[in-house]
N, C-alpha and C. Protein backbone atom coordinates (compact mmCIF):
# COMPACT_ATOMS: atom_id res chain seq x y z
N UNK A 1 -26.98 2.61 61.79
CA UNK A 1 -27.14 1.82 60.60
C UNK A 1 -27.29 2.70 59.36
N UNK A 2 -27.72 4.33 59.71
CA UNK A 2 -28.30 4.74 58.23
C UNK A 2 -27.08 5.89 58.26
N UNK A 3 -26.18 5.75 59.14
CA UNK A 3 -24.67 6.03 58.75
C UNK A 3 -23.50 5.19 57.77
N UNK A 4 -24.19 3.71 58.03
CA UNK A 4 -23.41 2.75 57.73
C UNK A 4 -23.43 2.58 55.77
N UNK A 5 -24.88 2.93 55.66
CA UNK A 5 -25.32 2.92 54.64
C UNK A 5 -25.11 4.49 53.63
N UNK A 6 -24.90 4.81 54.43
CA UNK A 6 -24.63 6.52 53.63
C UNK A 6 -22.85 6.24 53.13
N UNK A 7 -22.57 5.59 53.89
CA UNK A 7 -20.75 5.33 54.08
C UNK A 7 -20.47 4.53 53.09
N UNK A 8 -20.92 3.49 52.54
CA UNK A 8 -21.12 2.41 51.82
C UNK A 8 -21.42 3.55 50.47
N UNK A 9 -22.82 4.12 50.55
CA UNK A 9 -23.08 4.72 49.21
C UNK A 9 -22.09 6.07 48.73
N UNK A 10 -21.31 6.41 49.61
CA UNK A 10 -20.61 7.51 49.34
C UNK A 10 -19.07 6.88 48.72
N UNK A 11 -18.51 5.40 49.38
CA UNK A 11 -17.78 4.98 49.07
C UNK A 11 -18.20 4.35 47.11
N UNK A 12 -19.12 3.85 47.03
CA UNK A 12 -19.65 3.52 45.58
C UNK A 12 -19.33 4.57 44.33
N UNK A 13 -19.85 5.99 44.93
CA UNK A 13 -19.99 6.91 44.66
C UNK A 13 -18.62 7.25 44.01
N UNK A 14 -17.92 7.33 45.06
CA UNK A 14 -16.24 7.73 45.03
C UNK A 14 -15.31 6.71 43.86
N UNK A 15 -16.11 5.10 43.72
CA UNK A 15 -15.23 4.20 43.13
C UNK A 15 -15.77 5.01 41.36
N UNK A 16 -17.13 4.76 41.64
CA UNK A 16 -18.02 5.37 40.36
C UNK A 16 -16.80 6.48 39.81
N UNK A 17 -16.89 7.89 40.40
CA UNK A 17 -16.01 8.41 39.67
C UNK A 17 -14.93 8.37 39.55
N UNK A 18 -13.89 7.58 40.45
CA UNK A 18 -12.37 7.43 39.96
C UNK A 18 -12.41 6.42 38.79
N UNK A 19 -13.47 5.75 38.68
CA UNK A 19 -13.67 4.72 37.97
C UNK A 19 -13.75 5.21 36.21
N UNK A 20 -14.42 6.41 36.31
CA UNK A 20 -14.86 7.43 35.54
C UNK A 20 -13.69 8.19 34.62
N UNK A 21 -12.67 8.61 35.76
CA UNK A 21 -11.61 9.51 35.41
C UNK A 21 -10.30 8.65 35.25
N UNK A 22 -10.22 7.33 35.51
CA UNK A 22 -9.30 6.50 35.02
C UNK A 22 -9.74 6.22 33.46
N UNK A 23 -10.89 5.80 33.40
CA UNK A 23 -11.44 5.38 31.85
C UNK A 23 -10.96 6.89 30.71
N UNK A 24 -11.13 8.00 31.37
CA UNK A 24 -11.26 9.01 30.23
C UNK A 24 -9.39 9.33 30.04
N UNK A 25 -8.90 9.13 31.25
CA UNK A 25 -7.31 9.33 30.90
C UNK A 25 -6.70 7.81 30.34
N UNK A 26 -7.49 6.66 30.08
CA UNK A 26 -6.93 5.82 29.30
C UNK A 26 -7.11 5.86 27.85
N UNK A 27 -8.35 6.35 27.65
CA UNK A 27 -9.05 6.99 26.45
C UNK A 27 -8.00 8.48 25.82
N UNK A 28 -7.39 9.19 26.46
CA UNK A 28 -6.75 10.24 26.17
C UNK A 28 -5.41 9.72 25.76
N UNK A 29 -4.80 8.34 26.64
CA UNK A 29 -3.60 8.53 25.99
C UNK A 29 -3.69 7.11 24.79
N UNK A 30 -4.76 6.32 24.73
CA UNK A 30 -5.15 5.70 23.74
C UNK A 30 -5.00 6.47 22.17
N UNK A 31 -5.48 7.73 22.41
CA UNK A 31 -5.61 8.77 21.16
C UNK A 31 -4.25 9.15 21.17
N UNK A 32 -3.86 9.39 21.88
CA UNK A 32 -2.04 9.92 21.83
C UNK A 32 -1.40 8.92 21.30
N UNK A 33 -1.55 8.16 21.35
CA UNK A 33 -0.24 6.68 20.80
C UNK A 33 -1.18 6.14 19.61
N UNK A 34 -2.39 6.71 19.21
CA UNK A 34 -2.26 6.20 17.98
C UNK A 34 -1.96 7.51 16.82
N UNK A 35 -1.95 9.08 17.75
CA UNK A 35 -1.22 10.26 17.04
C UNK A 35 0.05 9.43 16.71
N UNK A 36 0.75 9.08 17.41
CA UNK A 36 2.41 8.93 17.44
C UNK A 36 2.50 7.56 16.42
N UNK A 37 1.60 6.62 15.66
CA UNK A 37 1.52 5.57 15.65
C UNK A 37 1.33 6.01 13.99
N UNK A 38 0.83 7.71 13.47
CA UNK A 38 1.09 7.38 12.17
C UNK A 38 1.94 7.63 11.06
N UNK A 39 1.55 6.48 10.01
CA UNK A 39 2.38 5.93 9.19
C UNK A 39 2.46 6.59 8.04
N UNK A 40 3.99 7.65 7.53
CA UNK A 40 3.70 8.28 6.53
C UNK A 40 3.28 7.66 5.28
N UNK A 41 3.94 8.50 3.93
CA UNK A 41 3.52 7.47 3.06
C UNK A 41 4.50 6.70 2.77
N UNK A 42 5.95 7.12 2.53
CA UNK A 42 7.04 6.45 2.42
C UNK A 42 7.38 5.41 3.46
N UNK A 43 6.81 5.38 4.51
CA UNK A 43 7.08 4.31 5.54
C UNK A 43 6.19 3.33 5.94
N UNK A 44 4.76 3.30 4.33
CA UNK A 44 4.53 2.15 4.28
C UNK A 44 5.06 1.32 4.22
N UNK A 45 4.23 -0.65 4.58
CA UNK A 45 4.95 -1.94 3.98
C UNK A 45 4.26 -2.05 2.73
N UNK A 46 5.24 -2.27 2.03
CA UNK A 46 4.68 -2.67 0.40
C UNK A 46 4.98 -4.25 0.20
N UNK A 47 3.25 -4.88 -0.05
CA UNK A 47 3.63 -5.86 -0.16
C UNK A 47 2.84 -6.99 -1.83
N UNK A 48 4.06 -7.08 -2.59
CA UNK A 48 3.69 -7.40 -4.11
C UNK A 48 2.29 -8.17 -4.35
N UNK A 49 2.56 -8.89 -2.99
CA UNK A 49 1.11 -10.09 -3.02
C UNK A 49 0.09 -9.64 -3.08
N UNK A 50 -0.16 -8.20 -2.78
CA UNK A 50 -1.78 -7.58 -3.35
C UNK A 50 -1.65 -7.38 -4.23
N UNK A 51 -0.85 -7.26 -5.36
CA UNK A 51 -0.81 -7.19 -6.47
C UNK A 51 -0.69 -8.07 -8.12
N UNK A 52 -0.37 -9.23 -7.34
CA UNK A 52 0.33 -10.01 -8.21
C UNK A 52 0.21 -11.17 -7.32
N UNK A 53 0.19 -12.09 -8.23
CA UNK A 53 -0.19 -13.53 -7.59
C UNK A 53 1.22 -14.46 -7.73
N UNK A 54 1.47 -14.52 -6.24
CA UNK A 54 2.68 -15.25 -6.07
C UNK A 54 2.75 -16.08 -4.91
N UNK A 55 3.30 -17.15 -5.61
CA UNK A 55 2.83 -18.41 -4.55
C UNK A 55 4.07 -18.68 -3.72
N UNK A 56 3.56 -18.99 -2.40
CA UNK A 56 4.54 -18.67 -1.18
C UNK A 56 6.03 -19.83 -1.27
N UNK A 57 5.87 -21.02 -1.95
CA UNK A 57 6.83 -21.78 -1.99
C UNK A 57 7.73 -20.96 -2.95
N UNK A 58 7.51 -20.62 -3.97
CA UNK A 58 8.09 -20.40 -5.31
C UNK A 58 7.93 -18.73 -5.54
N UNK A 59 8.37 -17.67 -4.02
CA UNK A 59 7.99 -16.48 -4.54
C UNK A 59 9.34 -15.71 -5.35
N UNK A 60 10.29 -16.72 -5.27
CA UNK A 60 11.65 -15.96 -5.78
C UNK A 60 11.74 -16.36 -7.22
N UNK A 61 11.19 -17.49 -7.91
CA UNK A 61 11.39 -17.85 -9.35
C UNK A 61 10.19 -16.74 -9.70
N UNK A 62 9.11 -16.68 -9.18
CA UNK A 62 7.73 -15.79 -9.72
C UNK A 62 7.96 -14.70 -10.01
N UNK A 63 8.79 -13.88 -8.73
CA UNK A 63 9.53 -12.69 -9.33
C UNK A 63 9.99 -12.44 -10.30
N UNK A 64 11.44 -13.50 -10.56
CA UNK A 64 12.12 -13.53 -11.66
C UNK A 64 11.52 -13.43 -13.09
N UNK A 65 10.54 -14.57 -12.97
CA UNK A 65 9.51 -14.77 -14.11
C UNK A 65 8.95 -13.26 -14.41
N UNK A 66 8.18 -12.90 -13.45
CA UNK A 66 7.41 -11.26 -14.11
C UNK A 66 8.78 -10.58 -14.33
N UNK A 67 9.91 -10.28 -13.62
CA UNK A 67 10.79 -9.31 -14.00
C UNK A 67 10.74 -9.43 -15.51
N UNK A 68 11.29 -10.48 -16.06
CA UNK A 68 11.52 -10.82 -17.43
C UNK A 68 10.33 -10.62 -18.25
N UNK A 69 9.11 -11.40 -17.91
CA UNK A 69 7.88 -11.48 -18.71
C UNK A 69 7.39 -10.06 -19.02
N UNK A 70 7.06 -9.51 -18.41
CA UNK A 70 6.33 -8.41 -17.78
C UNK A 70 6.81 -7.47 -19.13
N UNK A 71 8.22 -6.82 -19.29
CA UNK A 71 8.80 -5.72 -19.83
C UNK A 71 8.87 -6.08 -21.56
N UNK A 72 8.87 -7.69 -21.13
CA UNK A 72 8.87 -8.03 -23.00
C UNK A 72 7.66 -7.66 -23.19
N UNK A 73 6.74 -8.27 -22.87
CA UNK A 73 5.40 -7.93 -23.32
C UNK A 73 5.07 -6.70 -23.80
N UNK A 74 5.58 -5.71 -22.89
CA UNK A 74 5.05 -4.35 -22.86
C UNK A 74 5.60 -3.77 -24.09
N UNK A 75 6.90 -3.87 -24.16
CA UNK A 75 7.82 -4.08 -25.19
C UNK A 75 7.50 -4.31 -26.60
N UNK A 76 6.98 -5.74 -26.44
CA UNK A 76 6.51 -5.67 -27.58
C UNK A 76 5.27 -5.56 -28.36
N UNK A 77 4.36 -4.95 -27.16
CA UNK A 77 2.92 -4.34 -27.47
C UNK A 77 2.81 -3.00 -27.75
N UNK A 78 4.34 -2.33 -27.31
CA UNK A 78 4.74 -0.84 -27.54
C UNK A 78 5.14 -1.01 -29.30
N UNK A 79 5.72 -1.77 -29.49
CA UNK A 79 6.32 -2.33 -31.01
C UNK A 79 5.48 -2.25 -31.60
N UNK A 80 4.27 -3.33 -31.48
CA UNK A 80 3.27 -3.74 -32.58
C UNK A 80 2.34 -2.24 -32.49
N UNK A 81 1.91 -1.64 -31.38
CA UNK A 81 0.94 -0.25 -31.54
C UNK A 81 1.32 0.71 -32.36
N UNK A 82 2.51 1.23 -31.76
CA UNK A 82 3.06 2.40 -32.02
C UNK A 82 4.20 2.44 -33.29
N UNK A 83 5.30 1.59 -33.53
CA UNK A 83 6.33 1.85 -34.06
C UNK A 83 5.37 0.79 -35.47
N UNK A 84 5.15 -0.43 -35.29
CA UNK A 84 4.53 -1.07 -36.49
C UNK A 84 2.93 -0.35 -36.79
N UNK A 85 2.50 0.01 -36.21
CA UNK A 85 1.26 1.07 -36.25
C UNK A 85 -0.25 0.09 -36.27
N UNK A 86 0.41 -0.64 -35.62
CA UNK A 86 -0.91 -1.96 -35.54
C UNK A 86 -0.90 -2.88 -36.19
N UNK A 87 -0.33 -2.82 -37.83
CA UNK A 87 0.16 -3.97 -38.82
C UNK A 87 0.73 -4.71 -38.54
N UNK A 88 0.25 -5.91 -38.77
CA UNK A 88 0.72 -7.38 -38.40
C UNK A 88 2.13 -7.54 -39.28
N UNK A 89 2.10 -6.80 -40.91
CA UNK A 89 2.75 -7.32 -41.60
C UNK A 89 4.23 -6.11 -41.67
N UNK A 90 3.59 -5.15 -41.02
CA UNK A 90 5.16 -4.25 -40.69
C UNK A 90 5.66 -5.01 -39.18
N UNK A 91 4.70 -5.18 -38.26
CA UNK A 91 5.43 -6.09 -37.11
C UNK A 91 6.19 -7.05 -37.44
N UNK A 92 5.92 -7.85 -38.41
CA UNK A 92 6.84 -9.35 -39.02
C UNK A 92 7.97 -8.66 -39.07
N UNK A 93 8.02 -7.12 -39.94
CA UNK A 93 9.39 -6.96 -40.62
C UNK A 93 9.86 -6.59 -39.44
N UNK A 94 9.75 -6.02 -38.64
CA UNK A 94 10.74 -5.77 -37.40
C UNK A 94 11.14 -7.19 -36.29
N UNK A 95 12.83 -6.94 -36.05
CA UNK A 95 13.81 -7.81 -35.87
C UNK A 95 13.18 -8.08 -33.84
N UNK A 96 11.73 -8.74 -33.87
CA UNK A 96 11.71 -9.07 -32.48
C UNK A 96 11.92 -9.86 -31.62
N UNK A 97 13.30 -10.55 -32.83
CA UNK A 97 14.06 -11.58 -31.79
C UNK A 97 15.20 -10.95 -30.58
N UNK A 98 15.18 -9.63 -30.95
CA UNK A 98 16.24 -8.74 -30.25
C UNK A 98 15.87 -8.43 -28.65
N UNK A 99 16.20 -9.44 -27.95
CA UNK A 99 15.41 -9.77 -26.63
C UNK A 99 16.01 -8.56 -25.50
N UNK A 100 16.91 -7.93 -25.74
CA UNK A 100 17.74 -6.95 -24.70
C UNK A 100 16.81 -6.08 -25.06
N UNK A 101 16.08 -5.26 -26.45
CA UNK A 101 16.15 -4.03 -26.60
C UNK A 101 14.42 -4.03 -26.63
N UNK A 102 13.76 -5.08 -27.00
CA UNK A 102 12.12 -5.27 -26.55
C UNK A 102 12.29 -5.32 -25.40
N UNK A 103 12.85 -5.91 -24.32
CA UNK A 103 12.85 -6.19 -23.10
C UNK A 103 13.23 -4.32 -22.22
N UNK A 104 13.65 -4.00 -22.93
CA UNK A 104 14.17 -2.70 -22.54
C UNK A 104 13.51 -1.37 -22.46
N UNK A 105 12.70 -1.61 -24.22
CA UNK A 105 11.35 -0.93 -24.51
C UNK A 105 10.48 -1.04 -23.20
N UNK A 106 10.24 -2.48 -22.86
CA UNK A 106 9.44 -2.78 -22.05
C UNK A 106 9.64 -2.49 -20.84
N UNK A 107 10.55 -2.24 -20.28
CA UNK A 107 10.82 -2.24 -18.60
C UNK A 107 10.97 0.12 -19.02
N UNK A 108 11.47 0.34 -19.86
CA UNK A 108 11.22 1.97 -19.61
C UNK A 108 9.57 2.20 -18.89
N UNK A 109 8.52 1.46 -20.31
CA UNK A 109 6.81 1.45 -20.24
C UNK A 109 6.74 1.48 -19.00
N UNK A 110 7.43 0.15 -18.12
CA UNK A 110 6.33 -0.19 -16.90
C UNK A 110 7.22 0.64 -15.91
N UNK A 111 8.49 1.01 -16.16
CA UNK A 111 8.88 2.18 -14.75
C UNK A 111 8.47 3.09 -15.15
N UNK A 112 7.81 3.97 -16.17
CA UNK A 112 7.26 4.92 -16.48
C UNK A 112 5.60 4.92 -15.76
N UNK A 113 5.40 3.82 -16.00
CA UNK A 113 4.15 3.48 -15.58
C UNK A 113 4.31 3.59 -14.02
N UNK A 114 4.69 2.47 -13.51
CA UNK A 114 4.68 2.54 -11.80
C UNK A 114 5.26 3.72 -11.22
N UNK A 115 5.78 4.73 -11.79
CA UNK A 115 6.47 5.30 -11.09
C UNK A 115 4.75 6.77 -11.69
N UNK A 116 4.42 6.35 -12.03
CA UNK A 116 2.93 7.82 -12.13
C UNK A 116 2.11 7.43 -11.27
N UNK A 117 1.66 5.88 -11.20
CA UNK A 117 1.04 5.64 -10.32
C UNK A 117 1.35 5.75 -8.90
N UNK A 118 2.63 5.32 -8.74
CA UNK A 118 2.98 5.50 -7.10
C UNK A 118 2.70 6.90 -7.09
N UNK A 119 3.44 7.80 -8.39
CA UNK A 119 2.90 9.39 -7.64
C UNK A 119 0.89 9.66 -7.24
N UNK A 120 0.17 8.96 -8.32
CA UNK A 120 -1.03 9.32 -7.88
C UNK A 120 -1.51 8.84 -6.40
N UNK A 121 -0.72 7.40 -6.48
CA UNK A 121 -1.04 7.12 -4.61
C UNK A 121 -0.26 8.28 -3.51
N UNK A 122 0.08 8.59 -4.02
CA UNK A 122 0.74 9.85 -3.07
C UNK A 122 0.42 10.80 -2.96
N UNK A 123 -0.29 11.65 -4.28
CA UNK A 123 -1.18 12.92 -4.25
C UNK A 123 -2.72 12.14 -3.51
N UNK A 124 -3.15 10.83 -3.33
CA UNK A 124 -4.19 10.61 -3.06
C UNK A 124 -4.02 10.19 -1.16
N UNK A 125 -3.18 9.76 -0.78
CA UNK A 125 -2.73 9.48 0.47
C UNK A 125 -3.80 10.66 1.14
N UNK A 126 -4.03 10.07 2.31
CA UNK A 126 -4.46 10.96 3.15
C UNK A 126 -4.12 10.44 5.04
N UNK A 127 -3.50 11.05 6.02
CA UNK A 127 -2.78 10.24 6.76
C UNK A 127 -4.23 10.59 8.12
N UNK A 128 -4.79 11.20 7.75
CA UNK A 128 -5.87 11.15 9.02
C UNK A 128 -6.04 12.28 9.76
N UNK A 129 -4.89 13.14 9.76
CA UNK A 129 -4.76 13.67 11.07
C UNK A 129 -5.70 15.44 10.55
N UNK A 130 -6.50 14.96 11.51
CA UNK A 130 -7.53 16.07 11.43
C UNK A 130 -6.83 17.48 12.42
N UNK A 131 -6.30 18.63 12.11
CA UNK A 131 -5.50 19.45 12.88
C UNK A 131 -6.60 20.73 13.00
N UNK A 132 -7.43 20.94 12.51
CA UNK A 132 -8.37 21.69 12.41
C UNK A 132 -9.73 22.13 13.70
């Protein structure tokens, strides 16, 4: 009987550590596939909706809308600062019915703009991988 029981505890014993060394090689290749799993920076998903509020029925007119809205504005807040020098009454004199060339002003601003920021998200990226 105190064979039977040694047999039993040696078998426990035996499950204990295969039990042991299965867990740490699932754990090893767990860490391997999430090495292989990362995401540079260019092969993020970019997605506008953290950015901008656009409603899921109507996300193709919303677009449209900021494409257009967006560059006049800038456009013509670049106008009134800089070229009218803040004056309301030199802004009057300039022709800002000229919707191609405010609109144009405006879309240089904001690709000038998004395109510094995407670089700072890129000097700021950091992808994880500790090699050290």
């Amino acid at each position: 009987m105190n064979e039977l029981m040694e047999d039993t505890l040696r078998k426990k014993r035996d499950m204990l550590y295969y039990n042991q060394l299965v867990r740490d090689e699932r754990k090893k290749s767990a860490k391997k596939k999430q090495k292989r799993q990362k995401v540079s920076f260019g092969d993020q998903k970019v997605d506008f909706r953290d950015f901008i509020y656009v409603p899921e029925e109507w996300a193709g007119l919303a677009y449209a809308v900021y494409t257009v809205i967006i560059p006049y504005i800038a456009g013509a807040v670049f106008l009134f600062l800089v070229i009218a020098g803040g004056n309301y009454e030199n802004f009057k004199l300039l022709d800002i019915n000229a919707f191609p060339i405010v609109w144009l002003i405006g879309y240089e601003i904001v690709a000038v703009a998004i395109l510094v920021w995407i670089l700072v998200l890129f000097l700021k990226y950091d992808d994880d991988e500790d090699d050290y």
